[in-house]
PDB file of N, CA and C in Angstrom:
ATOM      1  N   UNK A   1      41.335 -55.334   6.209  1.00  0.00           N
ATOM      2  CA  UNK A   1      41.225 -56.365   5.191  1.00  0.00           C
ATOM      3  C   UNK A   1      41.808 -55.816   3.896  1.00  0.00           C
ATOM      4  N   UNK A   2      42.477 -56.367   3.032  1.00  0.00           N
ATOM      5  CA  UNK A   2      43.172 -56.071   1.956  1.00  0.00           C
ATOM      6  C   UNK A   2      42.971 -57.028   0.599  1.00  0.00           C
ATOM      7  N   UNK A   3      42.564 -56.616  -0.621  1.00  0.00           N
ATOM      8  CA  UNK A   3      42.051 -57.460  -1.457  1.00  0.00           C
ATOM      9  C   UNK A   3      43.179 -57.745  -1.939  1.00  0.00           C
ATOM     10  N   UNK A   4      42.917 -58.398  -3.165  1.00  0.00           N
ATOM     11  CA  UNK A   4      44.178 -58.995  -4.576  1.00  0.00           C
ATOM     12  C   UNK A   4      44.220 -57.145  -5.184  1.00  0.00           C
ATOM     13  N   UNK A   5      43.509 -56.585  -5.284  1.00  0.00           N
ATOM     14  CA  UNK A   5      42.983 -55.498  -6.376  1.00  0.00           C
ATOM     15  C   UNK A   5      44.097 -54.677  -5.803  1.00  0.00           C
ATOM     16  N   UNK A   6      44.153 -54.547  -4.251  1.00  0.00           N
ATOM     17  CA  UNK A   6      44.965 -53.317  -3.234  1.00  0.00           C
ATOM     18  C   UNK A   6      46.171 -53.902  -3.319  1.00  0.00           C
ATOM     19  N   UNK A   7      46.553 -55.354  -3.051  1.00  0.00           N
ATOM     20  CA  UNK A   7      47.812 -55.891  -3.400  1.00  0.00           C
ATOM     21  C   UNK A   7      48.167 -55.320  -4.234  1.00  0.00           C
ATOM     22  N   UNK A   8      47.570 -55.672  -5.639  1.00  0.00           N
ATOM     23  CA  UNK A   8      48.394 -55.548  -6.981  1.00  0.00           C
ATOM     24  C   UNK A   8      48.778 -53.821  -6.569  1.00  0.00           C
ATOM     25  N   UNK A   9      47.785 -53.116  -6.362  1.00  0.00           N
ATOM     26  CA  UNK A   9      48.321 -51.748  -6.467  1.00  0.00           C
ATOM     27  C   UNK A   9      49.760 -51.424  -5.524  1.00  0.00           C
ATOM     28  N   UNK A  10      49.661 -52.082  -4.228  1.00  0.00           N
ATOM     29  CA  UNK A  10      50.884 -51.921  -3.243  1.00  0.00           C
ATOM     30  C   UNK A  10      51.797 -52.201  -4.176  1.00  0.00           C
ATOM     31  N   UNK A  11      52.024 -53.449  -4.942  1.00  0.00           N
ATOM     32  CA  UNK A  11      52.944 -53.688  -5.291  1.00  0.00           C
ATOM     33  C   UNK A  11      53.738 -52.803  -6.823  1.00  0.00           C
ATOM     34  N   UNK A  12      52.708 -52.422  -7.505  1.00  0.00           N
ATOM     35  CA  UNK A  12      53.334 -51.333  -8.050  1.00  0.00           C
ATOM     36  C   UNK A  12      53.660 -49.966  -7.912  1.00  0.00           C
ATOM     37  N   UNK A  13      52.953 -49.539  -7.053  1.00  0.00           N
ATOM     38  CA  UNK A  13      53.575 -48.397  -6.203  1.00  0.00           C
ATOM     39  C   UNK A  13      54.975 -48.976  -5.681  1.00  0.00           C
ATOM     40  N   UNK A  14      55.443 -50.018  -5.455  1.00  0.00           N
ATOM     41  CA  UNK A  14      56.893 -50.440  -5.458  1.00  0.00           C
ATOM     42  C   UNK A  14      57.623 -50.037  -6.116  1.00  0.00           C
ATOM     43  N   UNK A  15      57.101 -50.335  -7.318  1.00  0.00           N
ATOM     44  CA  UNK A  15      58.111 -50.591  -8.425  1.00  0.00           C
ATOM     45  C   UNK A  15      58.425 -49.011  -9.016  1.00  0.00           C
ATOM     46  N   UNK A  16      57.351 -48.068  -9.239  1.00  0.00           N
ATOM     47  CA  UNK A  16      57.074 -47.083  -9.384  1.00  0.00           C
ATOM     48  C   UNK A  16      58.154 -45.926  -8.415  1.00  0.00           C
ATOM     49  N   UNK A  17      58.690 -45.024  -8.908  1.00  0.00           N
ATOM     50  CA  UNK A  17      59.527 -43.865  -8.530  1.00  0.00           C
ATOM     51  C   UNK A  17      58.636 -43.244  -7.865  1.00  0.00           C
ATOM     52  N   UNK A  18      59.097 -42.528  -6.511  1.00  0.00           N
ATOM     53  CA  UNK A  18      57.802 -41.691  -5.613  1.00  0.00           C
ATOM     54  C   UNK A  18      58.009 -40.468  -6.824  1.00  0.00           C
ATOM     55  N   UNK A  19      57.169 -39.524  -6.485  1.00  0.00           N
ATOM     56  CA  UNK A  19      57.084 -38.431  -7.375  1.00  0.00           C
ATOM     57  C   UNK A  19      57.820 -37.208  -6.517  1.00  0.00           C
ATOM     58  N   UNK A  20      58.807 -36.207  -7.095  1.00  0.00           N
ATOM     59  CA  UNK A  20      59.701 -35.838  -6.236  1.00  0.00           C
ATOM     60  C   UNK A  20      58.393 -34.217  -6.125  1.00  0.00           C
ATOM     61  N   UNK A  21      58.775 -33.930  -4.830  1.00  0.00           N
ATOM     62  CA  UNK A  21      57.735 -33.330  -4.288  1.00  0.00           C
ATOM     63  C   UNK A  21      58.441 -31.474  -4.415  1.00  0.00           C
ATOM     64  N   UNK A  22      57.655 -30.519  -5.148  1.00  0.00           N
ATOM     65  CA  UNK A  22      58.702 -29.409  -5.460  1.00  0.00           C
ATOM     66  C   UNK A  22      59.251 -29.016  -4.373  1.00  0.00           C
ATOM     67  N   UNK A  23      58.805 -29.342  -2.914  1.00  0.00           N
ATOM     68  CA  UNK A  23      59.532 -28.428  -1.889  1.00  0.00           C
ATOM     69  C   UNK A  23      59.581 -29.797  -0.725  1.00  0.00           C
ATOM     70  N   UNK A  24      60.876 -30.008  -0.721  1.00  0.00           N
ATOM     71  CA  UNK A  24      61.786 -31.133  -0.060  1.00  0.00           C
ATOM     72  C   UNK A  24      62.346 -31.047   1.228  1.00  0.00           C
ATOM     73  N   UNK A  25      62.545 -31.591   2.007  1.00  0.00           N
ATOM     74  CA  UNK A  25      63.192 -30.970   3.438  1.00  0.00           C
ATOM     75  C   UNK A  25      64.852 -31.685   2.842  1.00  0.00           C
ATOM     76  N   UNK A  26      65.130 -32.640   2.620  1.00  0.00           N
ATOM     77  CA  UNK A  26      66.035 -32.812   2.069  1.00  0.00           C
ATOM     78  C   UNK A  26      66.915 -33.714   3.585  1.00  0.00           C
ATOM     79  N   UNK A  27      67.831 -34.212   3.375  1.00  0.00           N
ATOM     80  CA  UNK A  27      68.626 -34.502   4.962  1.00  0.00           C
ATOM     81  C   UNK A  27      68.460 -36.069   5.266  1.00  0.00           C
ATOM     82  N   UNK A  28      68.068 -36.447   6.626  1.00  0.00           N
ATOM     83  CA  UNK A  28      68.118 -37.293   6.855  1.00  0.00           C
ATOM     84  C   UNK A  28      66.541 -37.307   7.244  1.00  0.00           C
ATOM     85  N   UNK A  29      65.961 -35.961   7.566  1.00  0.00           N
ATOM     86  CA  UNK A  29      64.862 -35.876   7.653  1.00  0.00           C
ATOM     87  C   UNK A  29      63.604 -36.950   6.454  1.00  0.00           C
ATOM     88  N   UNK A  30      64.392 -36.356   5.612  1.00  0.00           N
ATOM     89  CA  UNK A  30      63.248 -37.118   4.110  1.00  0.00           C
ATOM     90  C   UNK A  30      63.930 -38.285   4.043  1.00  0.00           C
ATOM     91  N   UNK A  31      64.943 -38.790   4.609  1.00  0.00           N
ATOM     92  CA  UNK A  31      65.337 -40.087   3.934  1.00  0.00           C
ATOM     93  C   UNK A  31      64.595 -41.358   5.040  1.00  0.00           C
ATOM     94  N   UNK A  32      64.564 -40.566   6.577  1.00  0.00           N
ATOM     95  CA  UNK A  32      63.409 -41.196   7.564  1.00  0.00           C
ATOM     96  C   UNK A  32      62.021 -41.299   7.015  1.00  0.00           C
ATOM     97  N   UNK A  33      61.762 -40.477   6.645  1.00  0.00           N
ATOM     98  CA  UNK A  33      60.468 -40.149   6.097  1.00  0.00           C
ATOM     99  C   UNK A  33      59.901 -41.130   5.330  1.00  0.00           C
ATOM    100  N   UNK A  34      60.662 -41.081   3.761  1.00  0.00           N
ATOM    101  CA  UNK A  34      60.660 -42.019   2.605  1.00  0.00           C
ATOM    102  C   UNK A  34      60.833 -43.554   3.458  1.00  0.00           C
ATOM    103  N   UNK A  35      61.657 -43.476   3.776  1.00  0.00           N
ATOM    104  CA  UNK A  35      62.370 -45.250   4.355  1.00  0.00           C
ATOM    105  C   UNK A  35      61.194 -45.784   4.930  1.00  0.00           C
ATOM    106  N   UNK A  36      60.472 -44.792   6.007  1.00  0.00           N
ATOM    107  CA  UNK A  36      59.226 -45.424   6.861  1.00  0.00           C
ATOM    108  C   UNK A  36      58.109 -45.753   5.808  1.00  0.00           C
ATOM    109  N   UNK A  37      57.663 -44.758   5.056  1.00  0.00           N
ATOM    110  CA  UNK A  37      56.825 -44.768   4.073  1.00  0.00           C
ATOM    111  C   UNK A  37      56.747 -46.643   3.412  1.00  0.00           C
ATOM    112  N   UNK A  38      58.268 -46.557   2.753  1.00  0.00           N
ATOM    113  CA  UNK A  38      58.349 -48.108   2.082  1.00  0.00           C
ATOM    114  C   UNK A  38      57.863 -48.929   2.966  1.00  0.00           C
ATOM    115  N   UNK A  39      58.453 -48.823   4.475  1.00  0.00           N
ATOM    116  CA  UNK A  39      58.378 -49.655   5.074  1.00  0.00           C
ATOM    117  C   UNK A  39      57.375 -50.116   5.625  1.00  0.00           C
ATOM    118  N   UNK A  40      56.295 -49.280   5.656  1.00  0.00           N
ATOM    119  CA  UNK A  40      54.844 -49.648   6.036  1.00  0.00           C
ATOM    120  C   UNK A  40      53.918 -50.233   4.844  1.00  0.00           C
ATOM    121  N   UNK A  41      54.477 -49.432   3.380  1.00  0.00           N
ATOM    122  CA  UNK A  41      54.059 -50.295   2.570  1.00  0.00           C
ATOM    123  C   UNK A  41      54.637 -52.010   2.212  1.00  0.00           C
ATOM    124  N   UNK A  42      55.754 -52.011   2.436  1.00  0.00           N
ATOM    125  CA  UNK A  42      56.209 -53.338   2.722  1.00  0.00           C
ATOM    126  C   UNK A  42      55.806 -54.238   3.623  1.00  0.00           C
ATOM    127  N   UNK A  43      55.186 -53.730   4.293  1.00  0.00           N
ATOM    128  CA  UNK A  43      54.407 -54.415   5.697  1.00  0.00           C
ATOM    129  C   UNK A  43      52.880 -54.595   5.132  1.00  0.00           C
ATOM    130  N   UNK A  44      52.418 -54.034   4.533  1.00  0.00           N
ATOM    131  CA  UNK A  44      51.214 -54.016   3.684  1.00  0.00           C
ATOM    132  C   UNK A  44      51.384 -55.359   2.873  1.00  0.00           C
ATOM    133  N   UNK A  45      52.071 -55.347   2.106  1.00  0.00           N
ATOM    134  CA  UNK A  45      52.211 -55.828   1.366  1.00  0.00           C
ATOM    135  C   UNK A  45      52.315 -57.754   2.013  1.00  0.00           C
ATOM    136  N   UNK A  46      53.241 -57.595   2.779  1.00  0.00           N
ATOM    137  CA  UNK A  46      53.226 -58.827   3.396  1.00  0.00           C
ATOM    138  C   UNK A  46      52.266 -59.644   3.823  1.00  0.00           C
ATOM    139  N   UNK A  47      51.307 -58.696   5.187  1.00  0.00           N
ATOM    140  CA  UNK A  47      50.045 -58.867   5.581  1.00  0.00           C
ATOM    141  C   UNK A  47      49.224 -59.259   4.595  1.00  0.00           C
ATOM    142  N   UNK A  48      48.977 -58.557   3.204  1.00  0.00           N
ATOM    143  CA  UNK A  48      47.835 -58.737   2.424  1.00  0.00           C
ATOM    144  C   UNK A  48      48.396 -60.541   1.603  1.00  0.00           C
ATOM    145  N   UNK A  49      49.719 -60.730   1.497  1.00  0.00           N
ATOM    146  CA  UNK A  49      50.108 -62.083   0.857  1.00  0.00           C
ATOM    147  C   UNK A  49      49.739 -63.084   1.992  1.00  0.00           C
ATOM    148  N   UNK A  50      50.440 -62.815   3.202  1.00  0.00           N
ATOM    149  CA  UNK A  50      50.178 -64.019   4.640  1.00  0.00           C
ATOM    150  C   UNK A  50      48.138 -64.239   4.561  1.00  0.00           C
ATOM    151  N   UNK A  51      47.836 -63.208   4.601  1.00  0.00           N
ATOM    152  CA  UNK A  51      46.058 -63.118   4.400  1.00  0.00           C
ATOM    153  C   UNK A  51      45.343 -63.969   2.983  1.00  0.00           C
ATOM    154  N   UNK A  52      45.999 -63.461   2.288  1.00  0.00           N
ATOM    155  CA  UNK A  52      45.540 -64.222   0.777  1.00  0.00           C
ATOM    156  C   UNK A  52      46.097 -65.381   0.504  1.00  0.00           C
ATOM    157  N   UNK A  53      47.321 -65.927   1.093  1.00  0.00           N
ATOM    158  CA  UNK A  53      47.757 -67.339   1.361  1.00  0.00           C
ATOM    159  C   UNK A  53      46.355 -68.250   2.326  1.00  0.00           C
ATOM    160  N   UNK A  54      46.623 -67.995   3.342  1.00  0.00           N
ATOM    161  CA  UNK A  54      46.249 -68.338   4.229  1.00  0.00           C
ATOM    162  C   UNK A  54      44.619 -68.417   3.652  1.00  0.00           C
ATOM    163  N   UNK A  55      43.742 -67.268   3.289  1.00  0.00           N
ATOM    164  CA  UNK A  55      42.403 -67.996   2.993  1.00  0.00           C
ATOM    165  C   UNK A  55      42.692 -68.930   1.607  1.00  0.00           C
ATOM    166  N   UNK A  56      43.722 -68.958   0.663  1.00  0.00           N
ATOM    167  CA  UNK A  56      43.568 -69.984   0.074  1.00  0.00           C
ATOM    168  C   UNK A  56      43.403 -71.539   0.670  1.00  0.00           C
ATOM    169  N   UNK A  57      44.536 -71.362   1.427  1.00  0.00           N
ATOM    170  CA  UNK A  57      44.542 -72.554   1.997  1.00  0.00           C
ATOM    171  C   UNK A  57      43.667 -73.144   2.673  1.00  0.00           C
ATOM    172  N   UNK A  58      42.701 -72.413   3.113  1.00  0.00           N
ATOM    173  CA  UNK A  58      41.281 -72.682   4.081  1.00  0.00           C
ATOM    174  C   UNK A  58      40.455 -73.085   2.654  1.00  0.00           C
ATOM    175  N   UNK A  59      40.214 -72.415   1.768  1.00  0.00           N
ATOM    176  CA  UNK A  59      39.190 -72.481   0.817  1.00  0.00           C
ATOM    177  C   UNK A  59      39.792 -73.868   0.306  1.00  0.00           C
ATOM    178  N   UNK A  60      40.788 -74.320   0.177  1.00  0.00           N
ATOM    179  CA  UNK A  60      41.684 -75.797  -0.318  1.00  0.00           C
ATOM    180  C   UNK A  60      41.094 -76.606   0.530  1.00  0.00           C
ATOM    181  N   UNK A  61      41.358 -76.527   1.772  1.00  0.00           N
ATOM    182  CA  UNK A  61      40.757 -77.501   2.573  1.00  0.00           C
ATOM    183  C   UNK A  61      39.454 -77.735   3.009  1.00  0.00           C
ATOM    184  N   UNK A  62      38.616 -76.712   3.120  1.00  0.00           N
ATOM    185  CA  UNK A  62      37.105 -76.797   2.747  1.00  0.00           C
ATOM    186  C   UNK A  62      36.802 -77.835   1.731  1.00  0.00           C
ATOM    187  N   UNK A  63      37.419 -77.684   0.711  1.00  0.00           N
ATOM    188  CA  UNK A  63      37.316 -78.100  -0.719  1.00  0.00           C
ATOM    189  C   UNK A  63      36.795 -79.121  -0.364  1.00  0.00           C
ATOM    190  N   UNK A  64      38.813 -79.890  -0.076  1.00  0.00           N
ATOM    191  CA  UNK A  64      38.825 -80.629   0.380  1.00  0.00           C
ATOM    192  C   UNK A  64      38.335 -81.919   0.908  1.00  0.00           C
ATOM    193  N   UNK A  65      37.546 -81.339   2.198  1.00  0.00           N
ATOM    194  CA  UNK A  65      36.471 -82.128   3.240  1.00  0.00           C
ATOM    195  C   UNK A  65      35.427 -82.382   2.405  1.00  0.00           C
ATOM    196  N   UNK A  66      35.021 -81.262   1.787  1.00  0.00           N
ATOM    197  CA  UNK A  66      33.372 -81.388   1.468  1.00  0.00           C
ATOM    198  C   UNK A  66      33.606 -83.024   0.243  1.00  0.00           C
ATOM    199  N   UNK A  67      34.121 -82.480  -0.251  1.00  0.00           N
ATOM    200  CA  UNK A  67      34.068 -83.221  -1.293  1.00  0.00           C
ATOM    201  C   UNK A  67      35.149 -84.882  -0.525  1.00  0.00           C
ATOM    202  N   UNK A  68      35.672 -84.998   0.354  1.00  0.00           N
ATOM    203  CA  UNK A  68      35.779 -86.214   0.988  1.00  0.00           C
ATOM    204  C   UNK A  68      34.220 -86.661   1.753  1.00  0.00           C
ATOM    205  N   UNK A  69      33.452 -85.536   2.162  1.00  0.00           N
ATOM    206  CA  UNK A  69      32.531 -85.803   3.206  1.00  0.00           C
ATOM    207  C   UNK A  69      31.725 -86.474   1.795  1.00  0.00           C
ATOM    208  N   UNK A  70      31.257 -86.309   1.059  1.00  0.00           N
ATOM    209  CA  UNK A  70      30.038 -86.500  -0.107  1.00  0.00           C
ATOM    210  C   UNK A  70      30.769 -88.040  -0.568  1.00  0.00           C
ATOM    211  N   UNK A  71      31.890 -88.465  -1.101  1.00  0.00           N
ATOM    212  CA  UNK A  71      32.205 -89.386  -0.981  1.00  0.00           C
ATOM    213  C   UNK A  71      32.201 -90.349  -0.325  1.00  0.00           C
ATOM    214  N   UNK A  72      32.306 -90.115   1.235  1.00  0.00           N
ATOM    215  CA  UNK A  72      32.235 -90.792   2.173  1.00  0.00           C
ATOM    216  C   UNK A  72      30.433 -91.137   2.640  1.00  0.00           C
ATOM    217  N   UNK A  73      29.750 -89.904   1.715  1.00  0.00           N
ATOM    218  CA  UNK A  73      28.253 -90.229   2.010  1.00  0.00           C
ATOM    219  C   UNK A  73      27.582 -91.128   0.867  1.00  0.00           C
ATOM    220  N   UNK A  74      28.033 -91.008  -0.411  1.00  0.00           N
ATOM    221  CA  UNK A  74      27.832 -91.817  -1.383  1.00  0.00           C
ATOM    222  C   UNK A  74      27.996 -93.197  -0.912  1.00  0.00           C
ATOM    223  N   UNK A  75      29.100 -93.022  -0.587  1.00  0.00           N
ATOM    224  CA  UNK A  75      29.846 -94.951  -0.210  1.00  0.00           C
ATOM    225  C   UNK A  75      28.575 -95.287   1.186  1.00  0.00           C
ATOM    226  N   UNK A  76      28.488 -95.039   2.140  1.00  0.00           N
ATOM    227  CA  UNK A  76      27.753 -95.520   2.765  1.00  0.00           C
ATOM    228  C   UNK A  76      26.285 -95.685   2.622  1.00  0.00           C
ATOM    229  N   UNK A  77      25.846 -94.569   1.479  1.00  0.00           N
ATOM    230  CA  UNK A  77      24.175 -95.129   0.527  1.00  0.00           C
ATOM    231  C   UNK A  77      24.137 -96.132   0.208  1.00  0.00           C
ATOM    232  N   UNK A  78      25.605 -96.706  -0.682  1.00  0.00           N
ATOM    233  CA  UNK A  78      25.457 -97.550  -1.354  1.00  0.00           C
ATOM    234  C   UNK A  78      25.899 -99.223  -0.913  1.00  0.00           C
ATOM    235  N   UNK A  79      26.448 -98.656   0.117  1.00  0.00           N
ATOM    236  CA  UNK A  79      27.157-100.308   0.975  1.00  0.00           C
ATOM    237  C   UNK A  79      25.361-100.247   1.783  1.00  0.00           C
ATOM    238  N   UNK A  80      24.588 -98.889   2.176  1.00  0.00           N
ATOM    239  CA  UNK A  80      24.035 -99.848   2.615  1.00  0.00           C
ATOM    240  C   UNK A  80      22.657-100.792   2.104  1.00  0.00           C
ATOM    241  N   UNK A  81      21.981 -99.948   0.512  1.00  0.00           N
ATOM    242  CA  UNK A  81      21.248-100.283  -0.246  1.00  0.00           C
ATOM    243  C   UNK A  81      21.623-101.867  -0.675  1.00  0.00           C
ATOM    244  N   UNK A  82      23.240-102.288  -0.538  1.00  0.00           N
ATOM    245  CA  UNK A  82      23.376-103.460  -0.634  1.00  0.00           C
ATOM    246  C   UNK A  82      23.392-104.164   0.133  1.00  0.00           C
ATOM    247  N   UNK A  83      23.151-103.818   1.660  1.00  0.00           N
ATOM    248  CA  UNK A  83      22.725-104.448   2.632  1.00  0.00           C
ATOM    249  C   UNK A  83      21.465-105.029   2.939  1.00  0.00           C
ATOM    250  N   UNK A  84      20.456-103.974   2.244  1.00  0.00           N
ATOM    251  CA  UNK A  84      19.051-104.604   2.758  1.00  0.00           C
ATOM    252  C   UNK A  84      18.564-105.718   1.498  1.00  0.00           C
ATOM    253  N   UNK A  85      17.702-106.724   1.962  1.00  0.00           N
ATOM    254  CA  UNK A  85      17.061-107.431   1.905  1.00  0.00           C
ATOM    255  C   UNK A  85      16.285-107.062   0.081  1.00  0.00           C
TER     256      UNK A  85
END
């Protein structure tokens, strides 16, 4: 599970320069290395937006219902208080 709080941080660790490390392998070795690194944080990053989309959209449509359902319960109190006698 991944919050807004861990997002925001993934995403500036983006933006942010890695910190160059005093003893480097250097090659293609570190450039695999680094590349995977992004790339799992980029995958992070995705997951935690598709996740935080997605319960918005549930919490929207919850909303939603409830507040169609209470409407729909109001209206039938009142059609039927004007029904009786």
């Amino acid at each position: 599970m991944i919050t807004k709080t861990m997002l925001d941080q993934l995403r500036a660790e983006r933006m942010r320069k890695n910190a160059q490390l005093e003893y480097t392998i250097g090659g293609p070795v570190q450039t695999r290395v680094v590349s995977t690194l992004e790339a799992v944080r980029e995958r992070k990053i995705m997951q935690g937006e598709r996740t935080l989309q997605g319960a918005l959209q549930k919490m929207r449509y919850e909303q939603s219902f409830s507040s169609h359902e209470g409407l729909v319960k109001a209206h039938f109190n009142h059609t039927k208080k004007e029904l009786e006698p």
